[in-house]
Protein backbone atom coordinates (compact mmCIF):
# COMPACT_ATOMS: atom_id res chain seq x y z
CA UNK A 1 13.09 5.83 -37.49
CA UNK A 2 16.12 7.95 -36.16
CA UNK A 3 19.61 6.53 -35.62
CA UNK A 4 21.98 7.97 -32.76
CA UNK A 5 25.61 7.55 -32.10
CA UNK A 6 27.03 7.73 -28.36
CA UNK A 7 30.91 8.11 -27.43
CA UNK A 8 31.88 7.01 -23.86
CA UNK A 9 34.00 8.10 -22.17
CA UNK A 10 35.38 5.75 -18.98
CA UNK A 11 35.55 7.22 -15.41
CA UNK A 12 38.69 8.12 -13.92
CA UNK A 13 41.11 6.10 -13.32
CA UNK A 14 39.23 2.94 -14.58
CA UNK A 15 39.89 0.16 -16.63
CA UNK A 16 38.64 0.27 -20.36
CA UNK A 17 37.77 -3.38 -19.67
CA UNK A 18 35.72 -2.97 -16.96
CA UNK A 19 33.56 -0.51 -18.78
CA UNK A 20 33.32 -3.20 -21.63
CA UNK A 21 32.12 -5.53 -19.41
CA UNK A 22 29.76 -3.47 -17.67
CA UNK A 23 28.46 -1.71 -21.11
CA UNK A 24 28.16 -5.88 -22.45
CA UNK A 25 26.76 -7.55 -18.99
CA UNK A 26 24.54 -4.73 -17.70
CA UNK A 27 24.03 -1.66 -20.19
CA UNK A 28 23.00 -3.72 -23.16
CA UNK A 29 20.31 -5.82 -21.61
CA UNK A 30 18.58 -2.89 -20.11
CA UNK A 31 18.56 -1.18 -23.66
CA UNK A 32 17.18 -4.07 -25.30
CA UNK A 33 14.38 -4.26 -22.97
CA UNK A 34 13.19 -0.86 -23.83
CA UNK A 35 10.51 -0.59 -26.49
CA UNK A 36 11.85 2.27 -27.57
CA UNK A 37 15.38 0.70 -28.78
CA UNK A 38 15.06 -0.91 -32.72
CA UNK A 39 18.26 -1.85 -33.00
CA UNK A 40 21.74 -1.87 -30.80
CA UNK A 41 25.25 -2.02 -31.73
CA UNK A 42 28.57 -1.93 -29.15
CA UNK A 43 31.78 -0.77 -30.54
CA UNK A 44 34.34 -1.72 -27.86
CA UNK A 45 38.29 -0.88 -27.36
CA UNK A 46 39.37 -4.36 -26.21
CA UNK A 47 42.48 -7.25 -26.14
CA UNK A 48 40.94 -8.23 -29.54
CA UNK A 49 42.10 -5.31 -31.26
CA UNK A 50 45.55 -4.01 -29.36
CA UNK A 51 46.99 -4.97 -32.69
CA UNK A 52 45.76 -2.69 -34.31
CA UNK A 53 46.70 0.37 -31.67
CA UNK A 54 49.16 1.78 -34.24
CA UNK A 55 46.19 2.84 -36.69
CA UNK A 56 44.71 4.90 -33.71
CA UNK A 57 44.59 9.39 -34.55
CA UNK A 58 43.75 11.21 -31.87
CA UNK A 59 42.12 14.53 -32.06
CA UNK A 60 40.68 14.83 -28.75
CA UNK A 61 42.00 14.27 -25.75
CA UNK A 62 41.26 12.39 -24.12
CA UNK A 63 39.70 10.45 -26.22
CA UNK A 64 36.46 8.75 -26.70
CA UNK A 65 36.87 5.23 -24.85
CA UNK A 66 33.74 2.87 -26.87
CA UNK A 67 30.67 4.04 -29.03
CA UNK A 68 26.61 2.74 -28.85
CA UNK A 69 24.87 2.90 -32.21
CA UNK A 70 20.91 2.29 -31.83
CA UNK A 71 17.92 3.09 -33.60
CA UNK A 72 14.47 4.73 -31.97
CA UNK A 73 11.36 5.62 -33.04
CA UNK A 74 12.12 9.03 -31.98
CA UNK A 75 15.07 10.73 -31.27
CA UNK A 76 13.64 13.99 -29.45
CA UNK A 77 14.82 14.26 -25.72
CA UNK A 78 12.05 13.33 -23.83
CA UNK A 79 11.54 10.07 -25.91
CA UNK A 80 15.28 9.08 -25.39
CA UNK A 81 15.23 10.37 -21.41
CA UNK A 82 15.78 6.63 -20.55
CA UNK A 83 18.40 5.50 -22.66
CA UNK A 84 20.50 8.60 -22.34
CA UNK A 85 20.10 7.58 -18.44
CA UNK A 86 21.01 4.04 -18.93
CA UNK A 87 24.55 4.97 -20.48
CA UNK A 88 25.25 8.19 -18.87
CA UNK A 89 25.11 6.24 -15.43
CA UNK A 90 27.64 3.27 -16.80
CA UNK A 91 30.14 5.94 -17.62
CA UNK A 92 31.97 9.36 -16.68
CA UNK A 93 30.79 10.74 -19.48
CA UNK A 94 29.18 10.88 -22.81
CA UNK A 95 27.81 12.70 -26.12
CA UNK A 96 25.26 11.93 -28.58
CA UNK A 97 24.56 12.90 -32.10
CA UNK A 98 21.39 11.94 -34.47
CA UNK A 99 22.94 11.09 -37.98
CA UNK A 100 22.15 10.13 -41.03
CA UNK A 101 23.35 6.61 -42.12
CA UNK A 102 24.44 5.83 -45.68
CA UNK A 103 25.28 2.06 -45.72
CA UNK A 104 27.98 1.75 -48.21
CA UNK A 105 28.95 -1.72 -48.01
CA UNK A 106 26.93 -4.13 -46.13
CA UNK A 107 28.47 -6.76 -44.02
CA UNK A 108 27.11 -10.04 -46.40
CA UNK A 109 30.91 -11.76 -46.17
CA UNK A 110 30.74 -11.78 -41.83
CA UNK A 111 27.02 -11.23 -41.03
CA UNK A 112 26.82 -10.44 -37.21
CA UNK A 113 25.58 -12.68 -34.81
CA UNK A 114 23.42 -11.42 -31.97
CA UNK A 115 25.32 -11.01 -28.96
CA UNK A 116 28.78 -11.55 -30.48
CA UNK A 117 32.09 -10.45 -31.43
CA UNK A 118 31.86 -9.78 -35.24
CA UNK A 119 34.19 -11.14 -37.42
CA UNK A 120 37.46 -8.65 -37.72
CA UNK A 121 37.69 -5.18 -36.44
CA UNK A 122 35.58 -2.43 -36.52
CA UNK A 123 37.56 0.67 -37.28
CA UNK A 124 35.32 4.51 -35.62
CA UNK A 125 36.39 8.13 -36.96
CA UNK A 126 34.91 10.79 -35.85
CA UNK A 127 35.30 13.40 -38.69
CA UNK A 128 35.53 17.29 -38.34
CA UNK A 129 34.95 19.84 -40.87
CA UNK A 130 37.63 21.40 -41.75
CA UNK A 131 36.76 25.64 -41.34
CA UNK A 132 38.01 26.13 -45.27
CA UNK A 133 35.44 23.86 -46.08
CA UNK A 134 31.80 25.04 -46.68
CA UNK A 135 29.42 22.10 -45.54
CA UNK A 136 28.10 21.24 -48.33
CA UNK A 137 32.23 21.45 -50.22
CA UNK A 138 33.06 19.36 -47.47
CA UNK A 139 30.02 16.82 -47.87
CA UNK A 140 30.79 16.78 -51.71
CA UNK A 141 34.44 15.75 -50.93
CA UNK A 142 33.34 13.25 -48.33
CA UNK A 143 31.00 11.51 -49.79
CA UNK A 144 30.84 11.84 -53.54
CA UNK A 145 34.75 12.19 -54.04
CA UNK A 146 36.45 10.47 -51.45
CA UNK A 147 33.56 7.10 -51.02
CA UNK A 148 34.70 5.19 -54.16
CA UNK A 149 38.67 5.60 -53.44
CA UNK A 150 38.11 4.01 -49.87
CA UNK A 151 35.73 1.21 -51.74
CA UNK A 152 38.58 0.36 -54.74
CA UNK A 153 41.56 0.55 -52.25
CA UNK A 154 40.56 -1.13 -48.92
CA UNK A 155 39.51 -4.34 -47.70
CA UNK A 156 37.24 -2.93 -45.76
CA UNK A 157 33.77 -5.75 -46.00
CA UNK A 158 31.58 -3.51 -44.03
CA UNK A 159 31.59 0.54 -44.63
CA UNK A 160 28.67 3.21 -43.13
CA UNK A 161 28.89 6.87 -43.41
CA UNK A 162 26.64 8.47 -40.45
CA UNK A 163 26.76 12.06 -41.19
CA UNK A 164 25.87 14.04 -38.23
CA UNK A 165 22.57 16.16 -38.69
CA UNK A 166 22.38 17.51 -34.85
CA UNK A 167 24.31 17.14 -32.17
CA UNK A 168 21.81 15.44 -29.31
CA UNK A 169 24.19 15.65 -26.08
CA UNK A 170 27.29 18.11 -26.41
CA UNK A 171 30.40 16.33 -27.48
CA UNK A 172 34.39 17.48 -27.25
CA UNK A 173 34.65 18.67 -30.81
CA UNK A 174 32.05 19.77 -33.47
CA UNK A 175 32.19 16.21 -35.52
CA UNK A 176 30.53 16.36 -38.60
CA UNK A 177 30.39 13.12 -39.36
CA UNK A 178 31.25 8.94 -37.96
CA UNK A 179 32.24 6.32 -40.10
CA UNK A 180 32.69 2.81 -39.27
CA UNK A 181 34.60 0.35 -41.66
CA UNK A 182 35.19 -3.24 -40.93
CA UNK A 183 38.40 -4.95 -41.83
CA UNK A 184 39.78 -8.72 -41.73
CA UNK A 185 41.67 -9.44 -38.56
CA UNK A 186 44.98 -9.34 -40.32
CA UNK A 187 44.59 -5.62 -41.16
CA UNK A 188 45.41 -5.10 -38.20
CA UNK A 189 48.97 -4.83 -38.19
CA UNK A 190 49.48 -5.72 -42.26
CA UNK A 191 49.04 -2.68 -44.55
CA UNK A 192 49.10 -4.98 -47.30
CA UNK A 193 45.65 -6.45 -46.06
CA UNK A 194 44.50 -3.17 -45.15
CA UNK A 195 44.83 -1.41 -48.62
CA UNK A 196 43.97 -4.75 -50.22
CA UNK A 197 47.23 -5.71 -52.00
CA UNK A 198 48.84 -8.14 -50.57
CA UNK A 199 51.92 -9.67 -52.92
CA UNK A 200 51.60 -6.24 -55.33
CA UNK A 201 54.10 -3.64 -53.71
CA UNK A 202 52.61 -1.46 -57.04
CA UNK A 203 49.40 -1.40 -55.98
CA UNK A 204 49.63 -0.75 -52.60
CA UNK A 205 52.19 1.54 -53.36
CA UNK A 206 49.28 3.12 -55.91
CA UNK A 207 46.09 2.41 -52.81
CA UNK A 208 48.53 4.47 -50.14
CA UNK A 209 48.73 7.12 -52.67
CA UNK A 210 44.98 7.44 -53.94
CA UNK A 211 43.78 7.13 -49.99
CA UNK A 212 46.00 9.93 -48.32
CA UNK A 213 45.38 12.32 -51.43
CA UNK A 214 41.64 12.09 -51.03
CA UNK A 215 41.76 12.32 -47.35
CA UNK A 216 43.73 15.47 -47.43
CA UNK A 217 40.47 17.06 -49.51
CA UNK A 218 38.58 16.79 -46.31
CA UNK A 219 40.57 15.64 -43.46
CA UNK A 220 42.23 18.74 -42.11
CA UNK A 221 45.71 17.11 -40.06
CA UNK A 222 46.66 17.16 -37.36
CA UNK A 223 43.79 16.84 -35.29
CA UNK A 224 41.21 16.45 -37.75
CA UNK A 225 39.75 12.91 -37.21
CA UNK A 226 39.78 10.25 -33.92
CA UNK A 227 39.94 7.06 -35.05
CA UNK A 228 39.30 4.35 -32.88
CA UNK A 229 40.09 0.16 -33.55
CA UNK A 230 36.96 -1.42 -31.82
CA UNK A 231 35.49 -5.04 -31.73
CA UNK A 232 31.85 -4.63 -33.30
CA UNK A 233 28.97 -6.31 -31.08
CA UNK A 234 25.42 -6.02 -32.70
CA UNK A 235 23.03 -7.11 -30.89
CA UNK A 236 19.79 -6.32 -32.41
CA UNK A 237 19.76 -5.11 -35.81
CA UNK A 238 16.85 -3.20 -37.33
CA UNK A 239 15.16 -6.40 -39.29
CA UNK A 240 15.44 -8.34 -36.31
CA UNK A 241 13.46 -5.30 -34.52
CA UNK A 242 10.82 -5.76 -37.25
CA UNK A 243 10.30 -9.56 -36.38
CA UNK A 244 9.77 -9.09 -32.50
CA UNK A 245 7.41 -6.49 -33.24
């Protein structure tokens, strides 16, 4: 199986929450129903998460508005003809990428329910490489470096790496990779939550410190990352794909 990350963007002059609702009430259901979907997840900009609008980066402009995360059999374009016209129709525009996902930390403390809200927050980046960086320096600094810092000094209970192996429908920026973390509500708007030290002003003194040096080895600033707070939606998830079939 292949996995594929969409950004939306909304058309002009619209609401973000009416594209949530059509992307929840009408884009969703048609996805399920196609054989050729495993596994769909929503990642939605909505009231549930304006606290957390001061965590937002933006490096493109404008920016991405929601992301779809699904799974296929096949990623190629003619097998994904449908559900590129299924999405592209809901919104004004949108991109695609086929990644490679590296589940970090599974989601075993708030497993998603099918159809709803996940527990928390969902936090997106979209990662670019910065040009001083070889790939594979950059990859290194990513993933071998930088994962256990953001595992010892976050609360983050769910964390995926997708690392971008082609891009599938030509986005704003040459990303090189998408992440999505999970967080508990109140890390929202509480850094103590979010670096996981609440009542220790040491340690999060210490977590601030060890996360922004070990971004800076492969997030190039400013303009180097989006990163978007979302509300999580899975709807079918790849072992529930296995059961139906």
């Amino acid at each position: 199986m292949e996995k594929i990350i969409y950004a939306l963007w909304r058309r002009d002059a619209e609401e973000r929450e009416a594209l949530n609702r059509r992307l929840k009430e009408d884009v969703a259901p048609k996805l399920l129903a196609l054989a050729a979907v495993r596994s769909l997840r929503l990642n939605l900009q909505d009231a549930d998460v304006a606290r957390a609008d001061g965590l937002r980066q933006t490096g493109t402009d404008p920016q991405m508005d929601a992301a779809v995360q699904l799974w296929v059999d096949v990623a190629h374009h003619a097998y994904r003809r449908d559900i590129d016209a299924i999405i592209a129709v809901a919104c004004g525009r949108i991109a695609a990428w086929l990644v490679l996902e590296s589940t970090i930390i599974a989601n075993s403390l708030h497993p998603p329910r099918p159809g709803a809200r996940t527990e928390g927050w969902s936090q997106i980046c979209f990662l670019k490489r910065p040009q001083r960086l070889s790939p594979d320096q950059w990859r290194r600094n990513w993933q071998e470096l930088h994962t256990p810092v953001a595992v010892e000094t976050q609360s983050n209970f769910e964390y995926v790496q997708n690392l971008i192996v082609r891009e599938l429908i030509q986005g704003p920026q040459p990303y090189a990779a998408i992440v999505e973390e999970c967080f508990p509500t109140a890390a929202m708007d509480d850094p103590h939550v979010f670096f996981d030290a609440v009542g220790d002003e040491e340690q999060f003194a210490e977590n601030t410190r060890r996360m922004a040096e070990s971004c800076a080895r492969f997030i190039e600033m400013p303009g180097g990352v989006d990163v978007l707070p979302t509300s999580q939606y899975d709807y079918r998830s790849v072992a529930q794909a296995s059961e139906i079939r």
